[in-house]
PDB file of N, CA and C in Angstrom:
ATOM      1  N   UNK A   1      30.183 -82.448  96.141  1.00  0.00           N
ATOM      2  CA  UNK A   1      29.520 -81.506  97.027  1.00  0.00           C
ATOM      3  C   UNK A   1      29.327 -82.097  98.417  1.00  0.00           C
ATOM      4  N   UNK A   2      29.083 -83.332  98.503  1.00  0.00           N
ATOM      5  CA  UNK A   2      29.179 -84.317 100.009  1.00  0.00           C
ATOM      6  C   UNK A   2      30.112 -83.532 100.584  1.00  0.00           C
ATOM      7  N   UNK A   3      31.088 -83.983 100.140  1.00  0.00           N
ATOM      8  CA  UNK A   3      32.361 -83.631 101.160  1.00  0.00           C
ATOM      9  C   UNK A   3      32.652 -82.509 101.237  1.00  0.00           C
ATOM     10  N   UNK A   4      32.777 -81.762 100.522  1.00  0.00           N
ATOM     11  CA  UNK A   4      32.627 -79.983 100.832  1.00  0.00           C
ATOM     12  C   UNK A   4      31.414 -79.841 102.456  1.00  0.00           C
ATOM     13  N   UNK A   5      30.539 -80.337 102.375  1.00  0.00           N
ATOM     14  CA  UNK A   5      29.669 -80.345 103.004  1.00  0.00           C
ATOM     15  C   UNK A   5      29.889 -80.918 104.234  1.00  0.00           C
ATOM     16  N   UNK A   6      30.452 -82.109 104.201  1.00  0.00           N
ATOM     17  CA  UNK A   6      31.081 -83.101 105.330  1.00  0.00           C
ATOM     18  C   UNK A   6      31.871 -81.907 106.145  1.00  0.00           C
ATOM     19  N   UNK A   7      33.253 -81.306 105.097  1.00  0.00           N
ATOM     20  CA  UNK A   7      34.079 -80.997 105.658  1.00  0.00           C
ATOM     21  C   UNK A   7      33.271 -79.399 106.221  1.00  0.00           C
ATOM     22  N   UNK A   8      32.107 -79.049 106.039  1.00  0.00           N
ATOM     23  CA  UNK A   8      32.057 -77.986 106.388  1.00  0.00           C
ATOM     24  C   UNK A   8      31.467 -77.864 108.179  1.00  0.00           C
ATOM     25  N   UNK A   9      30.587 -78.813 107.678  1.00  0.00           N
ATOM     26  CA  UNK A   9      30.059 -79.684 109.128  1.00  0.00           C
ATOM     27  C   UNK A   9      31.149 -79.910 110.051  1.00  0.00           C
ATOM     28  N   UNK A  10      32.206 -80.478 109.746  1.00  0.00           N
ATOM     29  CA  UNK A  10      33.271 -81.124 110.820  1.00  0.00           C
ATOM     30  C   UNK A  10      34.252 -79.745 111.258  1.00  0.00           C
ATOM     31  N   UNK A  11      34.424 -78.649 110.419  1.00  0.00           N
ATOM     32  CA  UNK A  11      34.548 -77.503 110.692  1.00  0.00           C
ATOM     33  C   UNK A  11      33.462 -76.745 111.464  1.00  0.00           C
ATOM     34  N   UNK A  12      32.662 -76.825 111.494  1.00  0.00           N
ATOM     35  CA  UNK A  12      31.982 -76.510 112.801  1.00  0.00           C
ATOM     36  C   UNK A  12      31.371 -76.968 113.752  1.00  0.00           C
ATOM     37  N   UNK A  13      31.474 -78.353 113.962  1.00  0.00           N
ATOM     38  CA  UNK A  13      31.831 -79.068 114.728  1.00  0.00           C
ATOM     39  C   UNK A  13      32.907 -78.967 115.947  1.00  0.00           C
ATOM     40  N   UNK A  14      33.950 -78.534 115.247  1.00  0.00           N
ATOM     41  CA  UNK A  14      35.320 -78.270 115.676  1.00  0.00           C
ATOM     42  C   UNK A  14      35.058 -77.312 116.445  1.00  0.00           C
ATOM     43  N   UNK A  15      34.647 -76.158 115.720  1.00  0.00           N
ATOM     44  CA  UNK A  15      34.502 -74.770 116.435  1.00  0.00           C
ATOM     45  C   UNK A  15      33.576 -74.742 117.124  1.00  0.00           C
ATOM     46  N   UNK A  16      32.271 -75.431 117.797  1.00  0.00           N
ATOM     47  CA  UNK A  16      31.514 -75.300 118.731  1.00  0.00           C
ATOM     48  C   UNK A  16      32.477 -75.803 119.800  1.00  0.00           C
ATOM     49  N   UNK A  17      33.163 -77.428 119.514  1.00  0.00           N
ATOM     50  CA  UNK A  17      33.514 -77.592 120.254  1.00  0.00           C
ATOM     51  C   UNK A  17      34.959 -77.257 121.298  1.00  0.00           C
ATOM     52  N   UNK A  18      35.399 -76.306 120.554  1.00  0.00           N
ATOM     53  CA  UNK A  18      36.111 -75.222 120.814  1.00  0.00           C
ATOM     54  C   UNK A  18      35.517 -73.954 121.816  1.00  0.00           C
ATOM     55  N   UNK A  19      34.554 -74.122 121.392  1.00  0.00           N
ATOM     56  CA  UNK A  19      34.012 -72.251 122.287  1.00  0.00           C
ATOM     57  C   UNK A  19      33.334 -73.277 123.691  1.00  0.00           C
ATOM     58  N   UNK A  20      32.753 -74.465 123.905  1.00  0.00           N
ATOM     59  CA  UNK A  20      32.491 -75.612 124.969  1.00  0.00           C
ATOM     60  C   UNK A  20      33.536 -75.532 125.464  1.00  0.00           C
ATOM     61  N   UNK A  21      34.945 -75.725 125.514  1.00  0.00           N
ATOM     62  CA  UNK A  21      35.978 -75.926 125.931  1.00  0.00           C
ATOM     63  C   UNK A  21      36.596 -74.631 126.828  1.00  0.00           C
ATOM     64  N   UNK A  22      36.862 -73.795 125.824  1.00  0.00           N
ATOM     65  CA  UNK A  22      36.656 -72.417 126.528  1.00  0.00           C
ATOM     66  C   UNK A  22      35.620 -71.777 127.247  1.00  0.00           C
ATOM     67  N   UNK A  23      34.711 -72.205 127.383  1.00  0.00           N
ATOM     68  CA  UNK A  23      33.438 -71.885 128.211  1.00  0.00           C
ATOM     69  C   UNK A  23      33.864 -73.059 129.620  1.00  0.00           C
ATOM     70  N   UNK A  24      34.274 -73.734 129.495  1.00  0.00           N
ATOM     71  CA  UNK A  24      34.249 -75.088 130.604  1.00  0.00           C
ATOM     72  C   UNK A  24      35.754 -74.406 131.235  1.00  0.00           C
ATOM     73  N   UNK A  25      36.320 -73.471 130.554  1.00  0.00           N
ATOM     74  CA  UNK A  25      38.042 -73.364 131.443  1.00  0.00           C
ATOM     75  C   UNK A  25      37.760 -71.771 131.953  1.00  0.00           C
ATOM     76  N   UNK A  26      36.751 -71.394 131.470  1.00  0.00           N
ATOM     77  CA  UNK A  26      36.047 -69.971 132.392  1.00  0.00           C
ATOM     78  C   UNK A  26      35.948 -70.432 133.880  1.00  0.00           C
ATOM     79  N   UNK A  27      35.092 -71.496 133.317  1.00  0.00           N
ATOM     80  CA  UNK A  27      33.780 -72.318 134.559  1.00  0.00           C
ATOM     81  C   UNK A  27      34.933 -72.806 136.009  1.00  0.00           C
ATOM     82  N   UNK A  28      35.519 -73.281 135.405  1.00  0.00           N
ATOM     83  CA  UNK A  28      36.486 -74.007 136.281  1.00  0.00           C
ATOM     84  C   UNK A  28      37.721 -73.090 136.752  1.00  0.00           C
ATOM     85  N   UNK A  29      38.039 -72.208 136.425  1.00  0.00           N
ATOM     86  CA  UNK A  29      38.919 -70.850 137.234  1.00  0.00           C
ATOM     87  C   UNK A  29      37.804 -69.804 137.948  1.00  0.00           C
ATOM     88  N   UNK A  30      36.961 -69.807 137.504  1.00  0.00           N
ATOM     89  CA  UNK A  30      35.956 -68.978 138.415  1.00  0.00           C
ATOM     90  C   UNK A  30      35.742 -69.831 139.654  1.00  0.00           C
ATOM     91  N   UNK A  31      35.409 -71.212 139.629  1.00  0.00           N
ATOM     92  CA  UNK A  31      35.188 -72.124 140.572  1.00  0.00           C
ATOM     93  C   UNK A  31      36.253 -72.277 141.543  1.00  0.00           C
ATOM     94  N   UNK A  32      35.672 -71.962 143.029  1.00  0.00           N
ATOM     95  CA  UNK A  32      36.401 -71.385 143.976  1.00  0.00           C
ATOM     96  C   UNK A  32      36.103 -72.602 144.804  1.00  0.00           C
ATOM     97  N   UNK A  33      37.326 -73.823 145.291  1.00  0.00           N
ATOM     98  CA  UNK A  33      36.761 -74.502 146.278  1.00  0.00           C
ATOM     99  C   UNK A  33      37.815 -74.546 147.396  1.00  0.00           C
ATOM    100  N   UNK A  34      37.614 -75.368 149.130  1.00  0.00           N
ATOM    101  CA  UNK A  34      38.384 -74.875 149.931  1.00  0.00           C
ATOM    102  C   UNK A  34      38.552 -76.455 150.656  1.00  0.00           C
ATOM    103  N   UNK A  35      39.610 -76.437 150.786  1.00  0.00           N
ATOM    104  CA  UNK A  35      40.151 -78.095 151.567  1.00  0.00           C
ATOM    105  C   UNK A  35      40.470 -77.566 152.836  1.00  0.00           C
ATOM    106  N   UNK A  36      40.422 -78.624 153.940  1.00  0.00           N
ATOM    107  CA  UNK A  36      41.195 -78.385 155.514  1.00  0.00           C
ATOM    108  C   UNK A  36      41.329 -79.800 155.988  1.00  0.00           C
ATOM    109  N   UNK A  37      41.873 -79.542 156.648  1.00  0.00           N
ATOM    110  CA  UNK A  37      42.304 -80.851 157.760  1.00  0.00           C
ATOM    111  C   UNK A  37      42.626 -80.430 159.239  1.00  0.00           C
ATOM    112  N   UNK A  38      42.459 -81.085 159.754  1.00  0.00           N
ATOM    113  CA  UNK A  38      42.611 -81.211 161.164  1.00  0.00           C
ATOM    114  C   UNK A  38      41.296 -80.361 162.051  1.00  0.00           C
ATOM    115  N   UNK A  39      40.035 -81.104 161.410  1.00  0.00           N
ATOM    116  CA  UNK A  39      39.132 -80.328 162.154  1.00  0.00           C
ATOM    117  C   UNK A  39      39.007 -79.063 161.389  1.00  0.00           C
ATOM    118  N   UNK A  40      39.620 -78.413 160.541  1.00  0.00           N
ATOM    119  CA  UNK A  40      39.245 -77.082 160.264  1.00  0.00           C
ATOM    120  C   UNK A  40      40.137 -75.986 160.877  1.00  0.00           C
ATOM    121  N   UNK A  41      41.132 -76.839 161.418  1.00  0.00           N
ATOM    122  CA  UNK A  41      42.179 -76.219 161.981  1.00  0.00           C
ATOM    123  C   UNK A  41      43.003 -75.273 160.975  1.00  0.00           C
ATOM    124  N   UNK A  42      43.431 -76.218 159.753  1.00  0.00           N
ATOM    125  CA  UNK A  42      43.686 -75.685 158.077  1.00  0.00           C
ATOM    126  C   UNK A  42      42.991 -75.906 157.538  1.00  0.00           C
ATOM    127  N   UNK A  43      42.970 -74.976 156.487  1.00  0.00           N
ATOM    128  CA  UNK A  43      42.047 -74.498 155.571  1.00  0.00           C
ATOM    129  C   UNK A  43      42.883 -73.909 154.439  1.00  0.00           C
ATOM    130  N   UNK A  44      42.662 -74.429 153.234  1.00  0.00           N
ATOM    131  CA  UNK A  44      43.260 -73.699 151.923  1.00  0.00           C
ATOM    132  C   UNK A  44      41.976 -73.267 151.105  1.00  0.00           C
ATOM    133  N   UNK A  45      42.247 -72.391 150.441  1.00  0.00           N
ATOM    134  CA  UNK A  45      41.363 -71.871 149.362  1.00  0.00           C
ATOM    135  C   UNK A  45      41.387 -71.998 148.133  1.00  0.00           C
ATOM    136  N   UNK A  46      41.339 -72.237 147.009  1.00  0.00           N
ATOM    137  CA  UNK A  46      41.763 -72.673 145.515  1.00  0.00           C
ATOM    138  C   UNK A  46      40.618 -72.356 144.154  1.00  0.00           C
ATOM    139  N   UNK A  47      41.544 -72.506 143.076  1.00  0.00           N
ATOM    140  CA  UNK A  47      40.349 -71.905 142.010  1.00  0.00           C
ATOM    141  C   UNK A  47      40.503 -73.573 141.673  1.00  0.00           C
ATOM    142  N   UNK A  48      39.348 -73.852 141.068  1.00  0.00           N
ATOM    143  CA  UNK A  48      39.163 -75.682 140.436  1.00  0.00           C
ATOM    144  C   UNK A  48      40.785 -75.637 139.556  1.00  0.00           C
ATOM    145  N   UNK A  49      41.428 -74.546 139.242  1.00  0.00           N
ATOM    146  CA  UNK A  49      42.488 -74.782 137.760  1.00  0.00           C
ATOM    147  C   UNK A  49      43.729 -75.106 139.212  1.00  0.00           C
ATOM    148  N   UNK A  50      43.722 -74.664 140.468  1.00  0.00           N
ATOM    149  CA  UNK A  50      44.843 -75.469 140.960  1.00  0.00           C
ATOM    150  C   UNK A  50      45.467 -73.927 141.722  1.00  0.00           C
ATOM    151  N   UNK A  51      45.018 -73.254 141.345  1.00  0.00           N
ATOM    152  CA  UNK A  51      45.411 -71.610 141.632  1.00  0.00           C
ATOM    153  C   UNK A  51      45.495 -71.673 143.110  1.00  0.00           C
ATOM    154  N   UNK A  52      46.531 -71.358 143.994  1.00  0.00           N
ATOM    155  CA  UNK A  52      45.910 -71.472 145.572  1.00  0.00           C
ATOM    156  C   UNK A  52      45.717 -69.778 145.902  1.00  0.00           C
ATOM    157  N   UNK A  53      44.419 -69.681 146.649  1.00  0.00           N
ATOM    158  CA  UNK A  53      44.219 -68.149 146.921  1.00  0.00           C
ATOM    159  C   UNK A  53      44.963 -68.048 148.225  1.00  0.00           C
ATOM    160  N   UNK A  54      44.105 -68.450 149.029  1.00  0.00           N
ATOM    161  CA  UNK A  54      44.708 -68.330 150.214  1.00  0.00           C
ATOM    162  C   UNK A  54      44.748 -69.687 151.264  1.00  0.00           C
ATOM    163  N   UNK A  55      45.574 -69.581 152.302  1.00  0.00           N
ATOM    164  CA  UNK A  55      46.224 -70.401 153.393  1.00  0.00           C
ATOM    165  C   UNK A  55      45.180 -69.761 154.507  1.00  0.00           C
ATOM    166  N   UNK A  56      44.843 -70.709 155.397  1.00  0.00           N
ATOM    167  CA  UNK A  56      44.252 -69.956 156.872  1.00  0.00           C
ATOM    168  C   UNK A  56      44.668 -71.307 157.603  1.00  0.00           C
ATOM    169  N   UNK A  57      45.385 -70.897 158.756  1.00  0.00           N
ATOM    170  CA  UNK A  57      45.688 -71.774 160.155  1.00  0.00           C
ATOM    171  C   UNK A  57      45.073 -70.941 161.063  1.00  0.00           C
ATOM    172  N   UNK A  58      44.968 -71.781 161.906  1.00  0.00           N
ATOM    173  CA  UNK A  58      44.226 -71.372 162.796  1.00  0.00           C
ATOM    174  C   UNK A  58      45.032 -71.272 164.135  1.00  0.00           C
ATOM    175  N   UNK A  59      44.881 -70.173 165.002  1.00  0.00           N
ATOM    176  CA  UNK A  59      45.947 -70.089 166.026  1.00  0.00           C
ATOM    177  C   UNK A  59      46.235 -70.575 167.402  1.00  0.00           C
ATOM    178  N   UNK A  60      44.980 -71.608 167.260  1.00  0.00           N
ATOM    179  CA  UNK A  60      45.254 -72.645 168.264  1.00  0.00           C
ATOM    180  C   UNK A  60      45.967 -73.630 167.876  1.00  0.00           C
ATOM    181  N   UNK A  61      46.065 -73.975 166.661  1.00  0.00           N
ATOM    182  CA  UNK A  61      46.056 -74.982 166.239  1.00  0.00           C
ATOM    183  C   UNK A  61      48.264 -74.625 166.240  1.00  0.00           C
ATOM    184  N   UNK A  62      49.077 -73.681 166.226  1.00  0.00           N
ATOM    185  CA  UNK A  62      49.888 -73.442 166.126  1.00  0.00           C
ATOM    186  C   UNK A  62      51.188 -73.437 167.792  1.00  0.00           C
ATOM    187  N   UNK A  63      51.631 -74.862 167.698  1.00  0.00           N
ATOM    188  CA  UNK A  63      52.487 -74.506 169.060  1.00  0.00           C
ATOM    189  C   UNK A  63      53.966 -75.192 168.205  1.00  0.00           C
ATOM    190  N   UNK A  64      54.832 -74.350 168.906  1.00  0.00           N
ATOM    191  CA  UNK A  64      56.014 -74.693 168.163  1.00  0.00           C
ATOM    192  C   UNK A  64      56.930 -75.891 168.235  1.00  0.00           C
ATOM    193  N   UNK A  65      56.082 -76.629 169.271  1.00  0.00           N
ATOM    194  CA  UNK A  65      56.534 -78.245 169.612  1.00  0.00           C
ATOM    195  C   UNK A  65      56.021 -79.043 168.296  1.00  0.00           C
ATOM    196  N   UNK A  66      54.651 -78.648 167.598  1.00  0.00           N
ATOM    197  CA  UNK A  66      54.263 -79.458 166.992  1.00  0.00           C
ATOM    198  C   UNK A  66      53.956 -78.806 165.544  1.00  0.00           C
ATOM    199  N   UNK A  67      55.145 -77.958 165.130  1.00  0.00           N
ATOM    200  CA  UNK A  67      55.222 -77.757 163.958  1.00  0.00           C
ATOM    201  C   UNK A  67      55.475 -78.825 162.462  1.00  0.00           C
ATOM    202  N   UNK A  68      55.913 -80.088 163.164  1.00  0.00           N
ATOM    203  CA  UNK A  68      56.131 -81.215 161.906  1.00  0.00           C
ATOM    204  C   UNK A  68      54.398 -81.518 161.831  1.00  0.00           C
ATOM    205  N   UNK A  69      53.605 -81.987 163.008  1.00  0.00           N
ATOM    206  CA  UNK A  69      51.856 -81.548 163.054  1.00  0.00           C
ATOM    207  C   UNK A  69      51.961 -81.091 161.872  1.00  0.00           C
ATOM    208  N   UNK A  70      51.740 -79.636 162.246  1.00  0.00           N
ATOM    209  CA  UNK A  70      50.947 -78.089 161.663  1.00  0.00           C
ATOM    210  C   UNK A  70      51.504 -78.140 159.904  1.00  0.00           C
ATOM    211  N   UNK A  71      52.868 -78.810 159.612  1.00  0.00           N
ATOM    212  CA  UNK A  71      53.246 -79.148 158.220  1.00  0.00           C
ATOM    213  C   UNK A  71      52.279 -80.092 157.773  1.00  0.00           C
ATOM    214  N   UNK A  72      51.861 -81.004 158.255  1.00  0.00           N
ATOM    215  CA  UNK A  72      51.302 -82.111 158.224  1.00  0.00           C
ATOM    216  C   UNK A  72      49.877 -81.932 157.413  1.00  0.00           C
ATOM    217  N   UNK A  73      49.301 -81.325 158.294  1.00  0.00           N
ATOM    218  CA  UNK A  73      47.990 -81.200 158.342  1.00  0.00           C
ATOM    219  C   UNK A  73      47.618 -79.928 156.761  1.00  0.00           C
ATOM    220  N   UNK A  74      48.603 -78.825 156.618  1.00  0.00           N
ATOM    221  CA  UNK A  74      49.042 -77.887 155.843  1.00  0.00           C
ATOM    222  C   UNK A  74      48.782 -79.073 154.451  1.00  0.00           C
ATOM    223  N   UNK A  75      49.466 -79.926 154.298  1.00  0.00           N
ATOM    224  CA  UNK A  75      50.088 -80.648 153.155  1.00  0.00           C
ATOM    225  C   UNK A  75      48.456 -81.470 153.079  1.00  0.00           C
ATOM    226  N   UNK A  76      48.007 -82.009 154.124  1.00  0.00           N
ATOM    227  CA  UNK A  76      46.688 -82.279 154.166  1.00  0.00           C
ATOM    228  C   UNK A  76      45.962 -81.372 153.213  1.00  0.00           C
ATOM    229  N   UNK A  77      45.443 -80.639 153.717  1.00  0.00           N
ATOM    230  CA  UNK A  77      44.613 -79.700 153.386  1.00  0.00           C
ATOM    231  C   UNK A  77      44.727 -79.056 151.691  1.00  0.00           C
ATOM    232  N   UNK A  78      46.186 -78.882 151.352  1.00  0.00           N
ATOM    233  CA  UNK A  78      46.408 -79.130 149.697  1.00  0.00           C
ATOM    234  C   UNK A  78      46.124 -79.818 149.456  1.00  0.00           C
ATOM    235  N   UNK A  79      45.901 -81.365 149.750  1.00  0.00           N
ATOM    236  CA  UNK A  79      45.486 -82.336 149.007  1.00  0.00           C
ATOM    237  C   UNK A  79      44.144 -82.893 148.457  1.00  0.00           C
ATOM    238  N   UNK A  80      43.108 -82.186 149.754  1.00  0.00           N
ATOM    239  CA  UNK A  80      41.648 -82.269 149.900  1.00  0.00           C
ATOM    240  C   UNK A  80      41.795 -81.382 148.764  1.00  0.00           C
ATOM    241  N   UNK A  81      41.914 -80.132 149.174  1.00  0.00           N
ATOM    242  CA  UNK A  81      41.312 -78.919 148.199  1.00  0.00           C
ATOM    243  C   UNK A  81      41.739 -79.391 146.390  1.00  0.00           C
ATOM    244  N   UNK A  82      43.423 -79.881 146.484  1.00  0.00           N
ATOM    245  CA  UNK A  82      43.306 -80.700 144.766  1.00  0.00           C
ATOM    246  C   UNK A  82      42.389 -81.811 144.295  1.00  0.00           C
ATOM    247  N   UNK A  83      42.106 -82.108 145.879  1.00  0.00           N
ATOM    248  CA  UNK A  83      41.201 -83.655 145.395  1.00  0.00           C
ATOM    249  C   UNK A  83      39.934 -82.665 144.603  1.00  0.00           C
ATOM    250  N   UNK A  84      39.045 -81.873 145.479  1.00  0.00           N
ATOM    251  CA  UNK A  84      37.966 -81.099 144.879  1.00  0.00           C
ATOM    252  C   UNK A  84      38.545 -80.266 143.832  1.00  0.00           C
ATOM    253  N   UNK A  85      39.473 -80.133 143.667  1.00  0.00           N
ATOM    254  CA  UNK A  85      39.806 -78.997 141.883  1.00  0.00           C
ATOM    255  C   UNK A  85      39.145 -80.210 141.183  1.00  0.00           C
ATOM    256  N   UNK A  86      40.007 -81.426 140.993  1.00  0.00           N
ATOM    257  CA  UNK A  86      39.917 -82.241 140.240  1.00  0.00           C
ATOM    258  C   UNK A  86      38.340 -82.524 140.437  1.00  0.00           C
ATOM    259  N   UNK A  87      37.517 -82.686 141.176  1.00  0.00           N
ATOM    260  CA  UNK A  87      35.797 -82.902 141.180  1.00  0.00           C
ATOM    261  C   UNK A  87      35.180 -81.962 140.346  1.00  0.00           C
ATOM    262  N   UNK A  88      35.420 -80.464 140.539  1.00  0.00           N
ATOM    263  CA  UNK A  88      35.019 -79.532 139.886  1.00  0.00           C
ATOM    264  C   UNK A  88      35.485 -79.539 138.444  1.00  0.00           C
ATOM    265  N   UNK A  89      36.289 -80.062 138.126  1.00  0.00           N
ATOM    266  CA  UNK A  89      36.532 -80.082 136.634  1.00  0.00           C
ATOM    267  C   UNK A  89      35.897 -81.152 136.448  1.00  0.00           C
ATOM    268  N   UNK A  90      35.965 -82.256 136.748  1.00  0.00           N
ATOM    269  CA  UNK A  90      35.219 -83.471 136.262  1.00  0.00           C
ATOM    270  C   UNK A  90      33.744 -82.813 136.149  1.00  0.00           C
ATOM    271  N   UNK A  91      33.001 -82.107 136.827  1.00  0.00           N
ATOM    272  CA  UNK A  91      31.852 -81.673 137.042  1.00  0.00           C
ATOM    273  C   UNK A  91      31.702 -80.826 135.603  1.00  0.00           C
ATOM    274  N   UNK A  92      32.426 -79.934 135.299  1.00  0.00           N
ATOM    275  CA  UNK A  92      32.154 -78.950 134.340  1.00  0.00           C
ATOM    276  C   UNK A  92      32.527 -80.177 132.830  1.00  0.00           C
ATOM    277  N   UNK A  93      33.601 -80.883 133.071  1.00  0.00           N
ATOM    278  CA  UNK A  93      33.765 -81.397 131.622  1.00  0.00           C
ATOM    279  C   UNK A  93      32.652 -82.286 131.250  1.00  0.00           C
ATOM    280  N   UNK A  94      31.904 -82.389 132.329  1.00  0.00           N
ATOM    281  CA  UNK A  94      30.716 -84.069 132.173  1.00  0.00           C
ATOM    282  C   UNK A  94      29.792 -82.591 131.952  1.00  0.00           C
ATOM    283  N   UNK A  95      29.219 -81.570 131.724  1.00  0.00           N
ATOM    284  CA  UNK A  95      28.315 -80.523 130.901  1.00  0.00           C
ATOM    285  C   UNK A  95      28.899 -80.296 129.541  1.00  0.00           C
ATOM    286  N   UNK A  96      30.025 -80.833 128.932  1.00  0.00           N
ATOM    287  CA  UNK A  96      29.722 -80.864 127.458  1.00  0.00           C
ATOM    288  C   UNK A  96      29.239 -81.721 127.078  1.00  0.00           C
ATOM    289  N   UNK A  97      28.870 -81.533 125.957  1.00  0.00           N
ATOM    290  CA  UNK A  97      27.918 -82.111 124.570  1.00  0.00           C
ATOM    291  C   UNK A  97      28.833 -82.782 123.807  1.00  0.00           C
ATOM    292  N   UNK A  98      28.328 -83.902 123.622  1.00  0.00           N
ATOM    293  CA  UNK A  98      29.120 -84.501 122.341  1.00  0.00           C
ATOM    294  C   UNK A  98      28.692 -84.310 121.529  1.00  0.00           C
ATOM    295  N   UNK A  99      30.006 -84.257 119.928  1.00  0.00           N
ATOM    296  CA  UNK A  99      29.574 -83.554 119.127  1.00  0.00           C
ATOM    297  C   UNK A  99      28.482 -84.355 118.375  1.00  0.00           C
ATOM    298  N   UNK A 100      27.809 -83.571 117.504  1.00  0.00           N
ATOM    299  CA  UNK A 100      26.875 -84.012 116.806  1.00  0.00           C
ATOM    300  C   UNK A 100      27.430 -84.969 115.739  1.00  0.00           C
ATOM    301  N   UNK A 101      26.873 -86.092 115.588  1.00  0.00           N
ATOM    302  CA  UNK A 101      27.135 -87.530 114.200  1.00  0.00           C
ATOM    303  C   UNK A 101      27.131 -86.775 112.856  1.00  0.00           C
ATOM    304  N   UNK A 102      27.401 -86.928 111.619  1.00  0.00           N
ATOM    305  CA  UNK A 102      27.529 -86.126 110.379  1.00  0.00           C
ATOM    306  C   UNK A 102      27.166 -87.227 110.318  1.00  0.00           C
ATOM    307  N   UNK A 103      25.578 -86.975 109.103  1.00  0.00           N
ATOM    308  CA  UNK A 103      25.156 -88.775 108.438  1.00  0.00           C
ATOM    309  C   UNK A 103      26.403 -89.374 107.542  1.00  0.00           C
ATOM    310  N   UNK A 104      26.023 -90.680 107.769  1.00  0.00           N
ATOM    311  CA  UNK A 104      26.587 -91.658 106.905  1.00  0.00           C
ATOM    312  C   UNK A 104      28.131 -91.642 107.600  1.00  0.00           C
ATOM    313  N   UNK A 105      28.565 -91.307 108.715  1.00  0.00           N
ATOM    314  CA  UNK A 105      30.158 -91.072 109.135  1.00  0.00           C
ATOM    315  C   UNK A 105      29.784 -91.786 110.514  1.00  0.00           C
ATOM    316  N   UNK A 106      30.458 -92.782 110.932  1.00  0.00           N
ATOM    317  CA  UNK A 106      31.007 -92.698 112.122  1.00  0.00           C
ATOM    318  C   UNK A 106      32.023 -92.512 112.831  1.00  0.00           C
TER     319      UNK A 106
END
């Protein structure tokens, strides 16, 4: 009967920590964050999962001498905004729970 018991425990175990998981990949596509570079010149928009919403340059910031720039700064600004996806997930995965110990098991 232990182990019936063990195994019933570790079966729901499983499944909490299943619906945590799916609750944390809600959290983190709802989570909307925004990178720029060059002053704010660019600006990207992004969901924490990597999703890009939107692009904004800015139209000063645009002369056609210094379009390798304006790439530049573009490629910038993806990188901030992945740097913060990746924060925001670290953020949501450090709010789960570890699972609960089953006596006598480590």
């Amino acid at each position: 009967m232990t182990e019936s018991m063990s195994s019933e425990q570790l079966l729901r175990q499983a499944q909490e920590l299943q619906e945590q998981l799916t609750e944390q990949r809600k959290e983190i596509s709802s989570t909307v964050v925004e990178g720029s570079a060059g002053g704010g010149a660019v600006k990207v928009g992004m969901r924490a999962d990597g999703t890009v919403l939107k692009v904004h340059i800015d139209p000063d910031a645009v002369h056609t001498s210094e379009i390798d720039m304006l790439e530049d700064l573009v490629a910038a600004a993806f990188r901030d905004a992945l740097r913060r996806c990746g924060n925001a997930q670290a953020t949501a995965i450090t709010g789960m729970s570890a699972p609960a110990q089953i006596d006598g098991e480590v």
